[in-house]
PDB file of N, CA and C in Angstrom:
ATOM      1  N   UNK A   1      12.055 -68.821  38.879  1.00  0.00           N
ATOM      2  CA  UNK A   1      10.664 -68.497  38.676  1.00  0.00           C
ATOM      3  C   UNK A   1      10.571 -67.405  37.603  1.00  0.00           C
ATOM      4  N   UNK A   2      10.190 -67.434  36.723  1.00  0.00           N
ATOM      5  CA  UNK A   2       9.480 -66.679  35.771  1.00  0.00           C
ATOM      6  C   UNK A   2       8.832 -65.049  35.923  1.00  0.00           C
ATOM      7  N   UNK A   3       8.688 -64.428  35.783  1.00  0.00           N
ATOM      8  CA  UNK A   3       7.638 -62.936  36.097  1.00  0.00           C
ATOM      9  C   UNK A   3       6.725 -62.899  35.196  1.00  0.00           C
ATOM     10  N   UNK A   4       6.127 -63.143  35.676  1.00  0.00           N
ATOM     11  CA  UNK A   4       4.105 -62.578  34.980  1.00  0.00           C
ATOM     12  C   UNK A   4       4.789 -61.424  34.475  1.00  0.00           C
ATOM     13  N   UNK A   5       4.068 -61.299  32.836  1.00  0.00           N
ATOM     14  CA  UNK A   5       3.920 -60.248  31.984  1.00  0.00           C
ATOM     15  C   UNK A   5       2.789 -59.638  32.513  1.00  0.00           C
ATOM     16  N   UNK A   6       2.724 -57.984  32.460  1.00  0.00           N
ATOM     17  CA  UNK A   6       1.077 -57.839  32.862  1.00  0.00           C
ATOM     18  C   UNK A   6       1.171 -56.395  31.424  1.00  0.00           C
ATOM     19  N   UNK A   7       0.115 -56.148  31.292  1.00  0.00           N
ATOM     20  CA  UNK A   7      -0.644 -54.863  30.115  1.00  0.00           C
ATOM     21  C   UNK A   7       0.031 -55.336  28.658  1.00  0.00           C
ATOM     22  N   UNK A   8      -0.187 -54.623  27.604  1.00  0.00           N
ATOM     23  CA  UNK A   8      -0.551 -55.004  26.526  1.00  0.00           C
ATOM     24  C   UNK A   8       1.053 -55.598  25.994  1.00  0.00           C
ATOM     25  N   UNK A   9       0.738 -56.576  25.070  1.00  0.00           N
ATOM     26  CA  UNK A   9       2.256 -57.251  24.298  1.00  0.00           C
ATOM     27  C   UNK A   9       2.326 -56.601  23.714  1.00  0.00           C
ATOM     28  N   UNK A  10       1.403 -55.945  22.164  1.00  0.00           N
ATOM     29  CA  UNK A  10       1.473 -55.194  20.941  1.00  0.00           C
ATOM     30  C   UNK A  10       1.177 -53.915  21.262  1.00  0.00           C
ATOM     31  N   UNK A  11       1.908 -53.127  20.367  1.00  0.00           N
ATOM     32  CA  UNK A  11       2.062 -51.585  19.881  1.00  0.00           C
ATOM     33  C   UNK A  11       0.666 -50.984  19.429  1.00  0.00           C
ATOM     34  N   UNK A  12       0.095 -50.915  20.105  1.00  0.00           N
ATOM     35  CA  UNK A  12      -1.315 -49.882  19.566  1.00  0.00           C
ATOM     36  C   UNK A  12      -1.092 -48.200  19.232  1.00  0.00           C
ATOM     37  N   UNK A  13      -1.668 -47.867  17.930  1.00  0.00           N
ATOM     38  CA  UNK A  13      -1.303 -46.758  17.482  1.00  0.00           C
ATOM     39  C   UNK A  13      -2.630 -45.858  18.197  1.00  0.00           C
ATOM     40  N   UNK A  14      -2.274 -44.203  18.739  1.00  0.00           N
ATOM     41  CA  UNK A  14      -3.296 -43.437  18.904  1.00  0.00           C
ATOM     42  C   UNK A  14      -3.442 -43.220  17.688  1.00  0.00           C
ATOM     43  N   UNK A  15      -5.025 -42.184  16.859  1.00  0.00           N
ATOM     44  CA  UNK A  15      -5.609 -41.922  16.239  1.00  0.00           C
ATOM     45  C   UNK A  15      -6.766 -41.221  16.351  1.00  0.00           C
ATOM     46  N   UNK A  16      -6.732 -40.013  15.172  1.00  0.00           N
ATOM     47  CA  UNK A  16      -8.397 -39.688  15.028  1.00  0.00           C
ATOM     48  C   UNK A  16      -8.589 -39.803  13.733  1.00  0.00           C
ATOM     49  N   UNK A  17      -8.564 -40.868  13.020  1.00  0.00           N
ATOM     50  CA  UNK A  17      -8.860 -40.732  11.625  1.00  0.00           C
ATOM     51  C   UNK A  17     -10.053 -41.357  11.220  1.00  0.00           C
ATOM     52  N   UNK A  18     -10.886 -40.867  10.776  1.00  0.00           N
ATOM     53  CA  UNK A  18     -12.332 -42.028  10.298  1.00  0.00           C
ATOM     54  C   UNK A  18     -12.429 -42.672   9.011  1.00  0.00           C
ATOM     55  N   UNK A  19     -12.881 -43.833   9.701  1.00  0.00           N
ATOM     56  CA  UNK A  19     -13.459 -45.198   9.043  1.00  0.00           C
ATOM     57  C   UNK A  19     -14.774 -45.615   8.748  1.00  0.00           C
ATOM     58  N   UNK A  20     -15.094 -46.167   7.810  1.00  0.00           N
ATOM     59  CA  UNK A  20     -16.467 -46.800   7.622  1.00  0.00           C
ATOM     60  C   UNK A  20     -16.512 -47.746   8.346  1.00  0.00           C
ATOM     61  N   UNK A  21     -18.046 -48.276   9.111  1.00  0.00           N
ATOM     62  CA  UNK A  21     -17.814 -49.076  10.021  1.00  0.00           C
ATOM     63  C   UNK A  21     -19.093 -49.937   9.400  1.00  0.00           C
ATOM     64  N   UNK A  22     -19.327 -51.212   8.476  1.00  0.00           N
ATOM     65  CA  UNK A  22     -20.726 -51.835   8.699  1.00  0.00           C
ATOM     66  C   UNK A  22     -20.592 -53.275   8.868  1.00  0.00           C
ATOM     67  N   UNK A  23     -22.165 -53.378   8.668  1.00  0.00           N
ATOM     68  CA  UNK A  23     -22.561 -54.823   9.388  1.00  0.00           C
ATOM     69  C   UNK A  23     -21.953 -55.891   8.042  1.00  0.00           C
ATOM     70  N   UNK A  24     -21.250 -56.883   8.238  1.00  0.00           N
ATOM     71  CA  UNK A  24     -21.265 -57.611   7.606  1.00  0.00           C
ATOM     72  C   UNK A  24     -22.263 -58.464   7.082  1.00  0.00           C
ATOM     73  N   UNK A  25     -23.389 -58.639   7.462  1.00  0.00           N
ATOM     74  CA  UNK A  25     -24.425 -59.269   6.865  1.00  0.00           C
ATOM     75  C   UNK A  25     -25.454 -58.249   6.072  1.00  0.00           C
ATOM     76  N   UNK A  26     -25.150 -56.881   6.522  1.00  0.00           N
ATOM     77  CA  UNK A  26     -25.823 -56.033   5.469  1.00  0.00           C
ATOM     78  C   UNK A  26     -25.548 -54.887   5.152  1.00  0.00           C
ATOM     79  N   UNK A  27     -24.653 -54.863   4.023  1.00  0.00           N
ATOM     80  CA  UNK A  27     -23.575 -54.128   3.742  1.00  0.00           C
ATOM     81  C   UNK A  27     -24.020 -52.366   3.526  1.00  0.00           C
ATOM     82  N   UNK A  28     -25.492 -52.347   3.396  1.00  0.00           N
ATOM     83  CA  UNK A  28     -26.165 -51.197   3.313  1.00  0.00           C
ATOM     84  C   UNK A  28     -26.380 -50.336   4.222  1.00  0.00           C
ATOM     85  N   UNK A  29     -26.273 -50.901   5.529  1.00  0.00           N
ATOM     86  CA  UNK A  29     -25.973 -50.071   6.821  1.00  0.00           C
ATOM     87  C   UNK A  29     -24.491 -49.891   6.806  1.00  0.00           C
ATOM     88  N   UNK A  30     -24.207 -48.733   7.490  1.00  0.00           N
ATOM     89  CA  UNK A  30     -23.130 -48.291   7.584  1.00  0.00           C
ATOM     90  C   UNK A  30     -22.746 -47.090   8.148  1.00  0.00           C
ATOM     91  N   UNK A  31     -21.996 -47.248   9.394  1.00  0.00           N
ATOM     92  CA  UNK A  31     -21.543 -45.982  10.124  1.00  0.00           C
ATOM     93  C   UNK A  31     -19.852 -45.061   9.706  1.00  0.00           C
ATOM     94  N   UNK A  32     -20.231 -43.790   9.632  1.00  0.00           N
ATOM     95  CA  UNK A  32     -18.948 -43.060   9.851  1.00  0.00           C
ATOM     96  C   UNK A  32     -18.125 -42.822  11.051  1.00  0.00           C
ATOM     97  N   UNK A  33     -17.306 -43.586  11.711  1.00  0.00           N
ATOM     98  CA  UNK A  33     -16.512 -43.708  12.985  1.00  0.00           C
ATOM     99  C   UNK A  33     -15.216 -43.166  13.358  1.00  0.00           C
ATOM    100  N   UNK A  34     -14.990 -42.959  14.490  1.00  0.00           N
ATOM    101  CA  UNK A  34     -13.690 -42.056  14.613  1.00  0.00           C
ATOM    102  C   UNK A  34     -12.781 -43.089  15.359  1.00  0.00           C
ATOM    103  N   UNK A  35     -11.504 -44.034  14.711  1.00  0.00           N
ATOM    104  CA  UNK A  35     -10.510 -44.781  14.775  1.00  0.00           C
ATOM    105  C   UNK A  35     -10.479 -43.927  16.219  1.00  0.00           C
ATOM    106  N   UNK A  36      -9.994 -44.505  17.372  1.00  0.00           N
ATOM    107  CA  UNK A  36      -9.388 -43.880  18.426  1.00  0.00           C
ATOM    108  C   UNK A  36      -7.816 -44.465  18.865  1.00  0.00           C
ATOM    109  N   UNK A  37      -7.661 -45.842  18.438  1.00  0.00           N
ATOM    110  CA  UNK A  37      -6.490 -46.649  18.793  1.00  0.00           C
ATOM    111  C   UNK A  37      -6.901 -47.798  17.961  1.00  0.00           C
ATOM    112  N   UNK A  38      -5.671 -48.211  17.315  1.00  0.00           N
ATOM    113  CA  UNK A  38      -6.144 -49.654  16.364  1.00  0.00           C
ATOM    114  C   UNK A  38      -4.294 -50.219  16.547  1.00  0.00           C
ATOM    115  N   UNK A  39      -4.359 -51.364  16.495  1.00  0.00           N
ATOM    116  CA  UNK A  39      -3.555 -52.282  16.392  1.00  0.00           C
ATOM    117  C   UNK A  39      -3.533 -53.674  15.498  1.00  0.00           C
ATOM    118  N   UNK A  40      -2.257 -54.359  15.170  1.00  0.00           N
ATOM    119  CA  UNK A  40      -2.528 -55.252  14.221  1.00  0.00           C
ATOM    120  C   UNK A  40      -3.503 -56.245  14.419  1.00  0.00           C
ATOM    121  N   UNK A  41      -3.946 -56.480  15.841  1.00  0.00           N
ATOM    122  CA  UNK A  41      -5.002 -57.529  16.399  1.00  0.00           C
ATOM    123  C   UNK A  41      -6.607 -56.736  16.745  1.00  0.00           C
ATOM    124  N   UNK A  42      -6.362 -55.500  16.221  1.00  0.00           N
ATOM    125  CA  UNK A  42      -7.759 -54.793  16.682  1.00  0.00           C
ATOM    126  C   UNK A  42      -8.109 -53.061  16.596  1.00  0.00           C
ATOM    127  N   UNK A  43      -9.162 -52.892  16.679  1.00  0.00           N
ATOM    128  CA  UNK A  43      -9.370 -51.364  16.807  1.00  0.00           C
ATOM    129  C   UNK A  43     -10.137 -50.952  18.117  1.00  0.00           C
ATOM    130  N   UNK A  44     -10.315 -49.740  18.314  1.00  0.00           N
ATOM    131  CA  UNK A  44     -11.364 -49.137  19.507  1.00  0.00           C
ATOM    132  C   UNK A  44     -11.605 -48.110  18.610  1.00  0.00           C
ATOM    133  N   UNK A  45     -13.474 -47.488  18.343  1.00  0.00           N
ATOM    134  CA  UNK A  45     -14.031 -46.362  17.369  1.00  0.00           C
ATOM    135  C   UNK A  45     -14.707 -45.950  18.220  1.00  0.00           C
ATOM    136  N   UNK A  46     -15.072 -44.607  17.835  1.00  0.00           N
ATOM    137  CA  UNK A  46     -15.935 -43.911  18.950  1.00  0.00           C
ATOM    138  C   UNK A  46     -17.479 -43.740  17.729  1.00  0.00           C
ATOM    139  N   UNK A  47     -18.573 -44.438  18.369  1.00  0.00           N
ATOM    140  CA  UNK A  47     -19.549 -44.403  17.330  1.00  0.00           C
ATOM    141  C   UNK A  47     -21.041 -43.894  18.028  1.00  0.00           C
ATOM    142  N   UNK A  48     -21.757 -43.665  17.363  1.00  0.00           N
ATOM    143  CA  UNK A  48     -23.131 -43.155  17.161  1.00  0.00           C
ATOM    144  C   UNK A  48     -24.066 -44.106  17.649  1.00  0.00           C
ATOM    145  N   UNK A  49     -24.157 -45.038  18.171  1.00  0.00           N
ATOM    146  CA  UNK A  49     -24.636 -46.145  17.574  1.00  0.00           C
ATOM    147  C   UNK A  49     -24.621 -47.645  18.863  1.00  0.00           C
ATOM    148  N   UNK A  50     -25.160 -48.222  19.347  1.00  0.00           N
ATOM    149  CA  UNK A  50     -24.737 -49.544  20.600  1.00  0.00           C
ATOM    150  C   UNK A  50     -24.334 -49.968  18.905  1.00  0.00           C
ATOM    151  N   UNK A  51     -23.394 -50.879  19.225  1.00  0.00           N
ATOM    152  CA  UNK A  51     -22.983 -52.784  18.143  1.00  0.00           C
ATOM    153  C   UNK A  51     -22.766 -53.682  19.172  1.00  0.00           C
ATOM    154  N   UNK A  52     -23.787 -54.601  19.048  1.00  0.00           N
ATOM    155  CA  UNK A  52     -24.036 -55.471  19.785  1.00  0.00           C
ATOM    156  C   UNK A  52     -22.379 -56.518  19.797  1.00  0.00           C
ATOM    157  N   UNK A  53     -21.993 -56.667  21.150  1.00  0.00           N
ATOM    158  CA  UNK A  53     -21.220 -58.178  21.113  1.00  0.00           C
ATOM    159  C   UNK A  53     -21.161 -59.270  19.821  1.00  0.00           C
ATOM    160  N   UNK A  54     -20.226 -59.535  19.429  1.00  0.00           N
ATOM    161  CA  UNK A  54     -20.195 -60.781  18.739  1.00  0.00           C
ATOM    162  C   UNK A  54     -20.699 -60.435  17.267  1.00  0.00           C
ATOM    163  N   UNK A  55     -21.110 -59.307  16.552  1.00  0.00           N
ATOM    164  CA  UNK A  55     -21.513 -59.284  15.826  1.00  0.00           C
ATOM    165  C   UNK A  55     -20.472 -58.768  14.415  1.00  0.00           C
ATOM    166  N   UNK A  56     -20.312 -59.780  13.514  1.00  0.00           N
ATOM    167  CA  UNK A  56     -19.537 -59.392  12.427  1.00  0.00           C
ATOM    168  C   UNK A  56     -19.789 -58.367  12.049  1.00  0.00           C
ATOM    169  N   UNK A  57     -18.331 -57.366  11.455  1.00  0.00           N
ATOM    170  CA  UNK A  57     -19.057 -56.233  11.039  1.00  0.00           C
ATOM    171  C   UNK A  57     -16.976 -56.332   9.963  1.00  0.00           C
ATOM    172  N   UNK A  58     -17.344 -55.055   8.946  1.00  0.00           N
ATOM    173  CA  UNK A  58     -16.187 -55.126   8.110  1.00  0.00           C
ATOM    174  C   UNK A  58     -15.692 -52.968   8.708  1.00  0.00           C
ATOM    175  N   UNK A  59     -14.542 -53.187   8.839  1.00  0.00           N
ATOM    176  CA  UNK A  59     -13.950 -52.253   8.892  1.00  0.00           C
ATOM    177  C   UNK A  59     -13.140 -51.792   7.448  1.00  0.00           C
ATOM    178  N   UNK A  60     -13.730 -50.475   7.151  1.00  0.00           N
ATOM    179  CA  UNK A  60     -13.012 -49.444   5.864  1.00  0.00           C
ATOM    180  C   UNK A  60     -12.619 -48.816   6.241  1.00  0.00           C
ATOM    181  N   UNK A  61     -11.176 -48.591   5.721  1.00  0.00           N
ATOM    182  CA  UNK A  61     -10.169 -47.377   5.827  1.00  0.00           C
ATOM    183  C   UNK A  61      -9.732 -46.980   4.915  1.00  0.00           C
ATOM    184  N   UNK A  62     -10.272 -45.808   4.244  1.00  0.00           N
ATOM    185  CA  UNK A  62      -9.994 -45.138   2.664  1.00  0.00           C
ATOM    186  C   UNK A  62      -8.645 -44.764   2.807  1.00  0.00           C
ATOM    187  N   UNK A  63      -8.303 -43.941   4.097  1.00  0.00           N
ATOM    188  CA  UNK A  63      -7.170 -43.444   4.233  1.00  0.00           C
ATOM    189  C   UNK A  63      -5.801 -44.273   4.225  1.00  0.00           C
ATOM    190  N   UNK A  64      -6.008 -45.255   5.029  1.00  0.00           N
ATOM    191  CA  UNK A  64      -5.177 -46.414   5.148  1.00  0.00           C
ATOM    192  C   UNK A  64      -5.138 -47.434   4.195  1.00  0.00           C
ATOM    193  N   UNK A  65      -6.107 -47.493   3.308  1.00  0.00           N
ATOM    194  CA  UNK A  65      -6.515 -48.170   2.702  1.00  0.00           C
ATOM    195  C   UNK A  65      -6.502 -49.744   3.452  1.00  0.00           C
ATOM    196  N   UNK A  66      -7.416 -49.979   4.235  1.00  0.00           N
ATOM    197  CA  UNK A  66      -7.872 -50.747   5.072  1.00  0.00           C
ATOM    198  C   UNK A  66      -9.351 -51.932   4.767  1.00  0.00           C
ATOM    199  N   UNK A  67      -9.382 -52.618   4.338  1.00  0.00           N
ATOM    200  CA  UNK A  67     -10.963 -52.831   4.484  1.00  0.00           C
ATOM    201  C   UNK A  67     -10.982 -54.619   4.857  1.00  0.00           C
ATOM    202  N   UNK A  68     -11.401 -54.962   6.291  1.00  0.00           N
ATOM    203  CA  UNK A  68     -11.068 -56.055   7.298  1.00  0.00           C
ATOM    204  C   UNK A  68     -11.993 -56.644   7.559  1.00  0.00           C
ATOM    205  N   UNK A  69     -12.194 -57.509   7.486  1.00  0.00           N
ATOM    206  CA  UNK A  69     -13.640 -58.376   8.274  1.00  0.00           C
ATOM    207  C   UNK A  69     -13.416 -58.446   9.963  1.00  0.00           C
ATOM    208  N   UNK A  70     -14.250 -57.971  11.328  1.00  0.00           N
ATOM    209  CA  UNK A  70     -13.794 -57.961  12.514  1.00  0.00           C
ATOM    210  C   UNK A  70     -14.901 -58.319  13.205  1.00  0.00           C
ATOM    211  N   UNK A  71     -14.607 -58.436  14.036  1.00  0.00           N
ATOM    212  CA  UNK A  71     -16.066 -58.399  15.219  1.00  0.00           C
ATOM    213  C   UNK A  71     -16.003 -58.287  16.515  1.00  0.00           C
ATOM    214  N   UNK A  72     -17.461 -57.505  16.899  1.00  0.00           N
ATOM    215  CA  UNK A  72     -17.224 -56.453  18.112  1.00  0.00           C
ATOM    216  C   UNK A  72     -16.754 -57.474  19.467  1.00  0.00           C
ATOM    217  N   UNK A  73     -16.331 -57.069  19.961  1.00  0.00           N
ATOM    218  CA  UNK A  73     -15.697 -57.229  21.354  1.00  0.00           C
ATOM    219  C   UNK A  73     -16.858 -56.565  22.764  1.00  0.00           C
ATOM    220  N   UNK A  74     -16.802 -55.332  22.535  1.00  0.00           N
ATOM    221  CA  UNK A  74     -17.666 -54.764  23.147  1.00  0.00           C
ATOM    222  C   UNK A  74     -17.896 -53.296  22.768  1.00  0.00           C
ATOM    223  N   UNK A  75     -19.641 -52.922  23.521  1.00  0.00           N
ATOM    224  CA  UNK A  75     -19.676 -51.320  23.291  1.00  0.00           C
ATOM    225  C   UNK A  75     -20.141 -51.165  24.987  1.00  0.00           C
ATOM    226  N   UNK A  76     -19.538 -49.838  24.847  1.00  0.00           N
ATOM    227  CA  UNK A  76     -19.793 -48.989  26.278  1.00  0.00           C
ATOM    228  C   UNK A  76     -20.168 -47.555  25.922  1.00  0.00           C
ATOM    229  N   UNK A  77     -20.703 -46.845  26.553  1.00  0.00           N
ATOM    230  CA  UNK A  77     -20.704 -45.608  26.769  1.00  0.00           C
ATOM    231  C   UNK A  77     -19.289 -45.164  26.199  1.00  0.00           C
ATOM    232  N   UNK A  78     -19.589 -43.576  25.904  1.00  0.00           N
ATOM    233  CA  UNK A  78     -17.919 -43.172  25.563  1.00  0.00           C
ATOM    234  C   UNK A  78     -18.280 -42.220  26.581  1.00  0.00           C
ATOM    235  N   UNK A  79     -17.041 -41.897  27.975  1.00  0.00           N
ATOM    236  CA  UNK A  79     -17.298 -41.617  28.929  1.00  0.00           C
ATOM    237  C   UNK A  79     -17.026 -39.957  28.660  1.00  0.00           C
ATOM    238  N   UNK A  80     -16.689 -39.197  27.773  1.00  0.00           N
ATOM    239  CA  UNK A  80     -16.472 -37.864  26.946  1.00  0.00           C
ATOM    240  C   UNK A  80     -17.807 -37.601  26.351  1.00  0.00           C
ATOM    241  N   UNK A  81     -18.629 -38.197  25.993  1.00  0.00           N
ATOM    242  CA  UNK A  81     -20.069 -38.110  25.008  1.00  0.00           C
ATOM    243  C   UNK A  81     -21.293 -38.730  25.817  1.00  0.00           C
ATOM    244  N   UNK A  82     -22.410 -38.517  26.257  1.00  0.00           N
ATOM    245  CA  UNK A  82     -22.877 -39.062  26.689  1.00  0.00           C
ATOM    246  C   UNK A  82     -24.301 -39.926  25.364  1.00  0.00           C
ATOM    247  N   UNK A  83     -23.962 -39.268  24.506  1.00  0.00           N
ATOM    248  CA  UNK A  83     -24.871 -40.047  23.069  1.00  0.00           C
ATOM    249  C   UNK A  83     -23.656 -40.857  22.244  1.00  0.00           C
ATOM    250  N   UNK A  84     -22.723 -40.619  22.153  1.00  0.00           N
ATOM    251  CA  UNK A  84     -21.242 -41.287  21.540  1.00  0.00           C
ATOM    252  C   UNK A  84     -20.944 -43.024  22.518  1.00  0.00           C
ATOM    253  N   UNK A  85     -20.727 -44.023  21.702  1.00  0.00           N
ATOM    254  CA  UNK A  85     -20.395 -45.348  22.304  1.00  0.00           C
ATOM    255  C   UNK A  85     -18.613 -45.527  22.225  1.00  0.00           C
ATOM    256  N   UNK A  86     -17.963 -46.189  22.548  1.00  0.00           N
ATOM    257  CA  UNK A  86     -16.623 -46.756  21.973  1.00  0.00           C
ATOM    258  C   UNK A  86     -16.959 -48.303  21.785  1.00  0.00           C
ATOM    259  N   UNK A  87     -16.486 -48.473  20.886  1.00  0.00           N
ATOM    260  CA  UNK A  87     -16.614 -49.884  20.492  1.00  0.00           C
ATOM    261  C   UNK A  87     -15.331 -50.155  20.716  1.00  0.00           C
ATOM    262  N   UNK A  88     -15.215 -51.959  20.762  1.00  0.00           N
ATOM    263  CA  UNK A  88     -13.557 -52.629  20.175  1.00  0.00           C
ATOM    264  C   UNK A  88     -14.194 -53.728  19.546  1.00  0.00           C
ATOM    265  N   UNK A  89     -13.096 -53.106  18.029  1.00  0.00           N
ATOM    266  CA  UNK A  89     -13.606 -54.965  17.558  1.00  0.00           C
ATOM    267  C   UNK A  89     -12.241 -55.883  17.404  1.00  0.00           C
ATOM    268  N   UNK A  90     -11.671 -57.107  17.178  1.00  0.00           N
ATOM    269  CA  UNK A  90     -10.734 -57.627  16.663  1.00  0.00           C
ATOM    270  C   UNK A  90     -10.775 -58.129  15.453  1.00  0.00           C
ATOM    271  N   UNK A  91      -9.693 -58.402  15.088  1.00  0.00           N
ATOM    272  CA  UNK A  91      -9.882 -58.296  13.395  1.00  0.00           C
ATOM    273  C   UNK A  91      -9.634 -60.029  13.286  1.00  0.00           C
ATOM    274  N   UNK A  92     -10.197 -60.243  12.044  1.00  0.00           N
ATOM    275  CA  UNK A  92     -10.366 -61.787  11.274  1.00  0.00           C
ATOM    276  C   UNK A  92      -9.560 -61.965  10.833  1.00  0.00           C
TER     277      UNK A  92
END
């Protein structure tokens, strides 16, 4: 018999480095976000802001030189901020 894998396969990096965060359909909005954990399949940002489910958005990283087409996963409360969200998006 086999053993169930359980918690994450990939290496997620911690982080506080910020990223531009906007909407892919309108590139003129645009948030300044704080990377909290990103991996090759995704990020989690701590933002200003609800981003709705499902909604394309492009991730910039000047620092990393990063810039990804992704889309949100989910937003919640950031349980440290009570005006601050965490998002996750996965990347395209």
């Amino acid at each position: 018999m086999k053993e169930m894998q359980t918690g994450r396969v990939e290496t997620r990096m911690v982080t506080n480095t910020v990223a531009i965060l906007e909407t892919a359909d309108d590139p003129v909005f645009s948030e300044t976000v704080v990377f909290v954990k990103f991996s090759e399949h995704g990020a989690r940002f701590i933002t200003r802001r609800r981003w709705p489910s499902g909604k394309p958005v492009i991730v910039n990283d000047l620092v990393a030189n990063l810039r990804t087409s992704a889309e949100v996963v989910y937003c919640a409360p950031h349980s440290h901020s009570p005006r601050r969200f965490a998002v996750g998006v996965k990347f395209k």
